[in-house]
C-alpha atoms as a PDB file:
ATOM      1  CA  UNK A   1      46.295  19.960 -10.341  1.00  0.00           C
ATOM      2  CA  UNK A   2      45.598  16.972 -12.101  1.00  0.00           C
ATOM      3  CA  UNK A   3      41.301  16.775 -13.230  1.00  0.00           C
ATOM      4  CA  UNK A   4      41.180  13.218 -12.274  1.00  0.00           C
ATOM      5  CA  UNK A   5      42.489  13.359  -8.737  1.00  0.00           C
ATOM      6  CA  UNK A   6      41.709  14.899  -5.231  1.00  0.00           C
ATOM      7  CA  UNK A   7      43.995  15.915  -2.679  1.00  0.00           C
ATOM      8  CA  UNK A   8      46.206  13.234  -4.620  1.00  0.00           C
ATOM      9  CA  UNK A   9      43.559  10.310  -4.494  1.00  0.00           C
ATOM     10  CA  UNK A  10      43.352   8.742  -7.932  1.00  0.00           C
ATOM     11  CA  UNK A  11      39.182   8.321  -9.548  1.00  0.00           C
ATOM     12  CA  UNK A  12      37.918  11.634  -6.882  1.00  0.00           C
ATOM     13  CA  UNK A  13      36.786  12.824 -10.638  1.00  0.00           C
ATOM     14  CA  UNK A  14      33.098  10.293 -10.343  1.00  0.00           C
ATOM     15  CA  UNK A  15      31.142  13.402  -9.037  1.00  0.00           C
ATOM     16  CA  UNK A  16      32.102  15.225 -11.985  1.00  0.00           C
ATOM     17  CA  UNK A  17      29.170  13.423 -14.059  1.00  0.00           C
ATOM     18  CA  UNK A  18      27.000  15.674 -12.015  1.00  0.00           C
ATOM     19  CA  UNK A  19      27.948  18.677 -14.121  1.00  0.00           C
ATOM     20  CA  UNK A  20      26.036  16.947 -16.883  1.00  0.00           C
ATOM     21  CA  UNK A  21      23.020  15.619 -17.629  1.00  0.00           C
ATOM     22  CA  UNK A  22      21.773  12.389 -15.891  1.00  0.00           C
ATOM     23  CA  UNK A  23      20.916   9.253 -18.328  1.00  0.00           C
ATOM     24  CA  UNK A  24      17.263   8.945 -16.637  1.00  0.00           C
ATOM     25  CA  UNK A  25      15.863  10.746 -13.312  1.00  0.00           C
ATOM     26  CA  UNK A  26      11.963  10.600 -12.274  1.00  0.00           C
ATOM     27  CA  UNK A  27       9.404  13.369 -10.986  1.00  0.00           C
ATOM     28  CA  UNK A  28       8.495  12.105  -7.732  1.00  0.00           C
ATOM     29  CA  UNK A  29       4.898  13.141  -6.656  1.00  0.00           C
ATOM     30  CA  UNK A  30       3.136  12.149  -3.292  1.00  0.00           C
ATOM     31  CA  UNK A  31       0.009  10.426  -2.755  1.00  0.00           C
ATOM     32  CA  UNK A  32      -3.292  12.386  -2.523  1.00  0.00           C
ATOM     33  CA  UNK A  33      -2.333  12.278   1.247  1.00  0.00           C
ATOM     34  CA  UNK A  34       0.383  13.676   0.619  1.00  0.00           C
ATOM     35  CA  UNK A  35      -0.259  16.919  -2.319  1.00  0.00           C
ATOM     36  CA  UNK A  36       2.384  18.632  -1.563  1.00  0.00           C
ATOM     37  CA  UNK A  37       5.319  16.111  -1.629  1.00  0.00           C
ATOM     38  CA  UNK A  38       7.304  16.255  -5.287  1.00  0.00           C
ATOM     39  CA  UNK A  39      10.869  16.311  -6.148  1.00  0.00           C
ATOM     40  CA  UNK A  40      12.846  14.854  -8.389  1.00  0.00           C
ATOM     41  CA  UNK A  41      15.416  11.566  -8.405  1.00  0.00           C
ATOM     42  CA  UNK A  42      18.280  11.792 -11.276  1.00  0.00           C
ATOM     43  CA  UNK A  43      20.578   8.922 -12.044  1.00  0.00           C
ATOM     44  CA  UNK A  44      23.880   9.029 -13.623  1.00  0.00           C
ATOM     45  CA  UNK A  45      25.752   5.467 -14.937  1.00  0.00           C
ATOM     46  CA  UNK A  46      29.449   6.221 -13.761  1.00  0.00           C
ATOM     47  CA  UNK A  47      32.521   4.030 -14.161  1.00  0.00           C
ATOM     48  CA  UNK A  48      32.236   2.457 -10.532  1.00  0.00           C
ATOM     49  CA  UNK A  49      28.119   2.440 -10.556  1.00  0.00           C
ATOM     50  CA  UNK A  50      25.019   4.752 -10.723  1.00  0.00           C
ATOM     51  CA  UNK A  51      25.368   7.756  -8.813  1.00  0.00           C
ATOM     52  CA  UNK A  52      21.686   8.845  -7.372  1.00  0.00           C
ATOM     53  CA  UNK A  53      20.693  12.224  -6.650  1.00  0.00           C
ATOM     54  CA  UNK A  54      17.401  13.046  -5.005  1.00  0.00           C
ATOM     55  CA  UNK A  55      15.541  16.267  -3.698  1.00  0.00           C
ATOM     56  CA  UNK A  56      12.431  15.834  -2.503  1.00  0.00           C
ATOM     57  CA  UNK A  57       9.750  19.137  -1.206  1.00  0.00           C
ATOM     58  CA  UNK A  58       6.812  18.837   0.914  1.00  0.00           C
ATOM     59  CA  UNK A  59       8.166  16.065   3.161  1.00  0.00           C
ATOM     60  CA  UNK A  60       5.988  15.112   6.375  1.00  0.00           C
ATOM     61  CA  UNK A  61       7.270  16.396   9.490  1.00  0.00           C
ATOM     62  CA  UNK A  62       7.445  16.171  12.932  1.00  0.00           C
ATOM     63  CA  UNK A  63       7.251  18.114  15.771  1.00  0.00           C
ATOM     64  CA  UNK A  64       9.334  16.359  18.541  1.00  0.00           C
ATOM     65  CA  UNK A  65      12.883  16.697  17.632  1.00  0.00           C
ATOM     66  CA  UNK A  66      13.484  13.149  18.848  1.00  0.00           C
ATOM     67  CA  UNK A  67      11.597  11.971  16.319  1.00  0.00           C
ATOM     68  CA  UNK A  68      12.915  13.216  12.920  1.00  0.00           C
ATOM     69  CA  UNK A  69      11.026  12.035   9.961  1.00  0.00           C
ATOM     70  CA  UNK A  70      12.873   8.855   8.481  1.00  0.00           C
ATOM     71  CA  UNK A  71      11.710   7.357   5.033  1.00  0.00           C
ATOM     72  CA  UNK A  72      11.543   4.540   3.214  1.00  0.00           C
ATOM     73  CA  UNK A  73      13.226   4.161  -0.642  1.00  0.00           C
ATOM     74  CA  UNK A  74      13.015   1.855  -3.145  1.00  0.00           C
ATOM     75  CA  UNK A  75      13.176   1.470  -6.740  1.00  0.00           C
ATOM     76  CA  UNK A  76       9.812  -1.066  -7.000  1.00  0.00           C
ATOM     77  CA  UNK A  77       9.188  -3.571 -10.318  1.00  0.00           C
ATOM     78  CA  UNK A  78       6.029  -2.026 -11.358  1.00  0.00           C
ATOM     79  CA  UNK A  79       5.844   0.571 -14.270  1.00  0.00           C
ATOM     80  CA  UNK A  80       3.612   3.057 -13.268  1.00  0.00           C
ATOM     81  CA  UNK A  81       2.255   4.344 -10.418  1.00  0.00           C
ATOM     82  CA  UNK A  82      -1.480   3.495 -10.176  1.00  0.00           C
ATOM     83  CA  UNK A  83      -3.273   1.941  -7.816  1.00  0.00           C
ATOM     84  CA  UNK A  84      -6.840   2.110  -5.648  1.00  0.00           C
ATOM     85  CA  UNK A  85      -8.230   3.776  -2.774  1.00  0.00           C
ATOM     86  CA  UNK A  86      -6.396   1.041   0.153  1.00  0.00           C
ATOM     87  CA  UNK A  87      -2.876   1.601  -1.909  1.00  0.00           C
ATOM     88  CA  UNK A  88      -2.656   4.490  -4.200  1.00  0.00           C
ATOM     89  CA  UNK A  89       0.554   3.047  -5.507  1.00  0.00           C
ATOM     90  CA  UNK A  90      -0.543  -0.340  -5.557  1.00  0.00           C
ATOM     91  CA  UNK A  91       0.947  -1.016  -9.315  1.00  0.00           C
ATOM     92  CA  UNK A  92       4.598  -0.257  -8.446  1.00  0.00           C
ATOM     93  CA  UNK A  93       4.245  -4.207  -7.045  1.00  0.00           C
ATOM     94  CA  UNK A  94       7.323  -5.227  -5.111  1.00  0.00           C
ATOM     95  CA  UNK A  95      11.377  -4.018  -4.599  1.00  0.00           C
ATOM     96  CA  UNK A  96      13.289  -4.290  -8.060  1.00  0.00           C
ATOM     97  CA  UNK A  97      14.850  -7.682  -7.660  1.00  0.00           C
ATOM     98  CA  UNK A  98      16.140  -9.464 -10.545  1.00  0.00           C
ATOM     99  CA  UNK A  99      18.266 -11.656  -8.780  1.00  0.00           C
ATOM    100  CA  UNK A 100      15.953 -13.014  -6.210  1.00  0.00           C
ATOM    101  CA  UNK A 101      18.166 -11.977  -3.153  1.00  0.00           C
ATOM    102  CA  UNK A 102      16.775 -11.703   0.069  1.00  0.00           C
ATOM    103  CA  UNK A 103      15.886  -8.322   1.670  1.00  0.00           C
ATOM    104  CA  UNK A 104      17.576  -6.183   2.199  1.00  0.00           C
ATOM    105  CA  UNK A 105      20.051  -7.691  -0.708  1.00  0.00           C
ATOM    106  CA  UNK A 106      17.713  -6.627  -3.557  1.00  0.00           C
ATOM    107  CA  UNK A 107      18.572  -4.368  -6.289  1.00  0.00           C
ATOM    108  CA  UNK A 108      15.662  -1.699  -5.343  1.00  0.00           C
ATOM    109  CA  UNK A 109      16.958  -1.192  -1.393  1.00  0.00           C
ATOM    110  CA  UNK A 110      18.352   2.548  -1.143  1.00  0.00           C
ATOM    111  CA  UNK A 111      19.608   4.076   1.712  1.00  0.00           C
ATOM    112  CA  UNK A 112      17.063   6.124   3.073  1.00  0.00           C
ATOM    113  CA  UNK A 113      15.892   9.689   3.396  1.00  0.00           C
ATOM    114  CA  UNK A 114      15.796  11.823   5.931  1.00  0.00           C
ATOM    115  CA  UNK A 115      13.477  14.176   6.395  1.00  0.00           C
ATOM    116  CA  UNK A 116      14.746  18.183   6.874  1.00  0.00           C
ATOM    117  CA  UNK A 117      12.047  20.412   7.606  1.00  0.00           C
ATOM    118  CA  UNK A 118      10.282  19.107   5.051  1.00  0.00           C
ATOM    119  CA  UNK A 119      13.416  18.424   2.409  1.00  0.00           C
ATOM    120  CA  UNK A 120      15.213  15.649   1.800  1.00  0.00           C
ATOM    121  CA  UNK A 121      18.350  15.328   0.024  1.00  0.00           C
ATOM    122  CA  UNK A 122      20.569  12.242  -0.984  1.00  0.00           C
ATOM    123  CA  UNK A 123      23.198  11.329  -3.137  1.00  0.00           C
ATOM    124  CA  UNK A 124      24.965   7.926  -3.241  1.00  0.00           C
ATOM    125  CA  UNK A 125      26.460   5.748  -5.399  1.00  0.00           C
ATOM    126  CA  UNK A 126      25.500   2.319  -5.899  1.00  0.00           C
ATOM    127  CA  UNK A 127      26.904  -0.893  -7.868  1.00  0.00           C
ATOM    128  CA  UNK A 128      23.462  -2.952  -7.558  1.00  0.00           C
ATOM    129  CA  UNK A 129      22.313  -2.021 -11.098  1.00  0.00           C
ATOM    130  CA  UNK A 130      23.086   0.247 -14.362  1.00  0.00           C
ATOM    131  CA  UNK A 131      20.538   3.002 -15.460  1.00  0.00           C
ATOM    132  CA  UNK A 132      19.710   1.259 -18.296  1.00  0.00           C
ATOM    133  CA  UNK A 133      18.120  -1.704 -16.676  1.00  0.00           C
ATOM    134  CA  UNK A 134      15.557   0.548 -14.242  1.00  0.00           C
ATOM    135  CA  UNK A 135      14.224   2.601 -16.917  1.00  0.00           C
ATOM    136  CA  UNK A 136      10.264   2.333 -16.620  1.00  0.00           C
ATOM    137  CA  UNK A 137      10.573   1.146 -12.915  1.00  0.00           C
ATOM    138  CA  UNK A 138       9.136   3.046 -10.439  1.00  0.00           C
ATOM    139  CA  UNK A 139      10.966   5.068  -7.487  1.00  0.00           C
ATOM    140  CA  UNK A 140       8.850   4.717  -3.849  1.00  0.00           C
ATOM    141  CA  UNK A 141       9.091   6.909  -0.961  1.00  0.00           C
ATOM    142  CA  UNK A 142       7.223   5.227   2.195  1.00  0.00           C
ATOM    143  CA  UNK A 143       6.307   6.682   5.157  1.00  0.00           C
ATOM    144  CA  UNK A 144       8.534   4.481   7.694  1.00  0.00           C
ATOM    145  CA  UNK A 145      12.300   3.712   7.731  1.00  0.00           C
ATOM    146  CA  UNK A 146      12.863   0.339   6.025  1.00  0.00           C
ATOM    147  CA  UNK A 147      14.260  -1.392   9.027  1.00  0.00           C
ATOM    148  CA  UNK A 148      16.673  -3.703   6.318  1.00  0.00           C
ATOM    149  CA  UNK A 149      15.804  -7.060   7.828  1.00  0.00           C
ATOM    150  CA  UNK A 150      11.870  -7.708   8.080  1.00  0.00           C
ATOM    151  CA  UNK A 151      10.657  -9.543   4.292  1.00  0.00           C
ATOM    152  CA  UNK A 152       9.944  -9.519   2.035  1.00  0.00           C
ATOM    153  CA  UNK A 153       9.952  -5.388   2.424  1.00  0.00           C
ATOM    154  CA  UNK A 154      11.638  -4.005   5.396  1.00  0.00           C
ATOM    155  CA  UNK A 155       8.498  -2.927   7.022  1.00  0.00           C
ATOM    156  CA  UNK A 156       8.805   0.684   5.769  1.00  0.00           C
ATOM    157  CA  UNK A 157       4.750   1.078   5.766  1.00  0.00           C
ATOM    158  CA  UNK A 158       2.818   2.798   3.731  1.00  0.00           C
ATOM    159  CA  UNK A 159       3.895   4.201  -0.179  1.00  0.00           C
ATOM    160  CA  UNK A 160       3.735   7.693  -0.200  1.00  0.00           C
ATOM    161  CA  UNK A 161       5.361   9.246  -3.128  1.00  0.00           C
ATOM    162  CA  UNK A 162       6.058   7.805  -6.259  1.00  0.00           C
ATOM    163  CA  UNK A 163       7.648   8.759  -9.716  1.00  0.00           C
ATOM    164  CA  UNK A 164       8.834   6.812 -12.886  1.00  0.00           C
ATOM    165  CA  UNK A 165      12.234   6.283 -14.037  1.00  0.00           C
ATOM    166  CA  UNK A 166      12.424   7.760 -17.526  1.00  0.00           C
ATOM    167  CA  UNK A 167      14.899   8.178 -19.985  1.00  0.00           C
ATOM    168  CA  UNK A 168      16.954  11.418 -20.569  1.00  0.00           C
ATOM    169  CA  UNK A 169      16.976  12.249 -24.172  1.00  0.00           C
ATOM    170  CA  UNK A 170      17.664  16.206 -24.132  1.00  0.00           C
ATOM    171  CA  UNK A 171      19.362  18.404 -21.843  1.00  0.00           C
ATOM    172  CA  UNK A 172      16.119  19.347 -19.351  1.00  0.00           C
ATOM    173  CA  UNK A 173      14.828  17.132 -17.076  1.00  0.00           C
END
């Protein structure tokens, strides 16, 4: 069988990177409302984009199982994530945007997570930026779907995990 194909689909080889080591990832850590939300978000630069990988613990639930837990997630401008007693992640300022498109057009607007007893897990790949240019940007997890058309933010509500994007120099994360 031929490495770089698929059931005889040309380029199928892209999820191969995740064998190796991602070129940046962040520890994701939840607000002091949220202790014991953490995880971790790895990126990898592929060929056709950035491949993202998250796994995140200690999600909020809910009981009603009409109502699964749907989150917010963004990479935000801001390079740490400090902030005050009203918005614990108040520095992370607003969705990466370098181009100055409209929501939900910006660079920072990632599919969101979904919560599963607690866990979420996501993997996409995206064209809207290369690693290199988010390293020392923040990753967001808010507490409310963003509903991709209300600006400037999607109306996801309140930040409550956050983590920065940091280089990968070794082989541990």
């Amino acid at each position: 069988m031929n490495r770089s194909s698929f059931c005889g689909r040309p380029g199928s080889d892209i999820l191969s990177v995740l064998y190796g080591t991602p070129q940046a990832a962040a520890n994701v850590t939840g607000s002091v409302n949220y202790p014991k939300l953490s995880g971790a978000v790895r990126l990898y630069q592929t060929h056709a984009g950035v491949i993202v990988l998250t796994e995140v613990h200690g999600m909020p639930q809910s009981d009603h199982p009409c109502q699964k837990r749907i989150f917010g997630f963004h990479i935000h401008e801001g390079t740490n994530c400090g902030g005050d007693m009203d918005d614990p992640f108040a520095d992370t300022m607003g969705h990466y945007n370098p181009n100055g498109c409209e929501h939900p057009y910006h660079a920072g607007d990632l599919p969101p997570l979904f919560g599963n007893n607690g866990i979420a897990l996501s993997l996409f790949l995206t064209n809207q930026f290369f690693v290199n240019e988010v390293i020392g940007k923040t990753i967001v997890i808010h507490d409310h779907p963003d509903d991709f058309i209300t600006q400037p933010s999607g109306n996801s509500g309140t930040k409550i995990a956050c983590g920065v994007i940091r280089r990968i120099t070794g082989s541990c994360l």
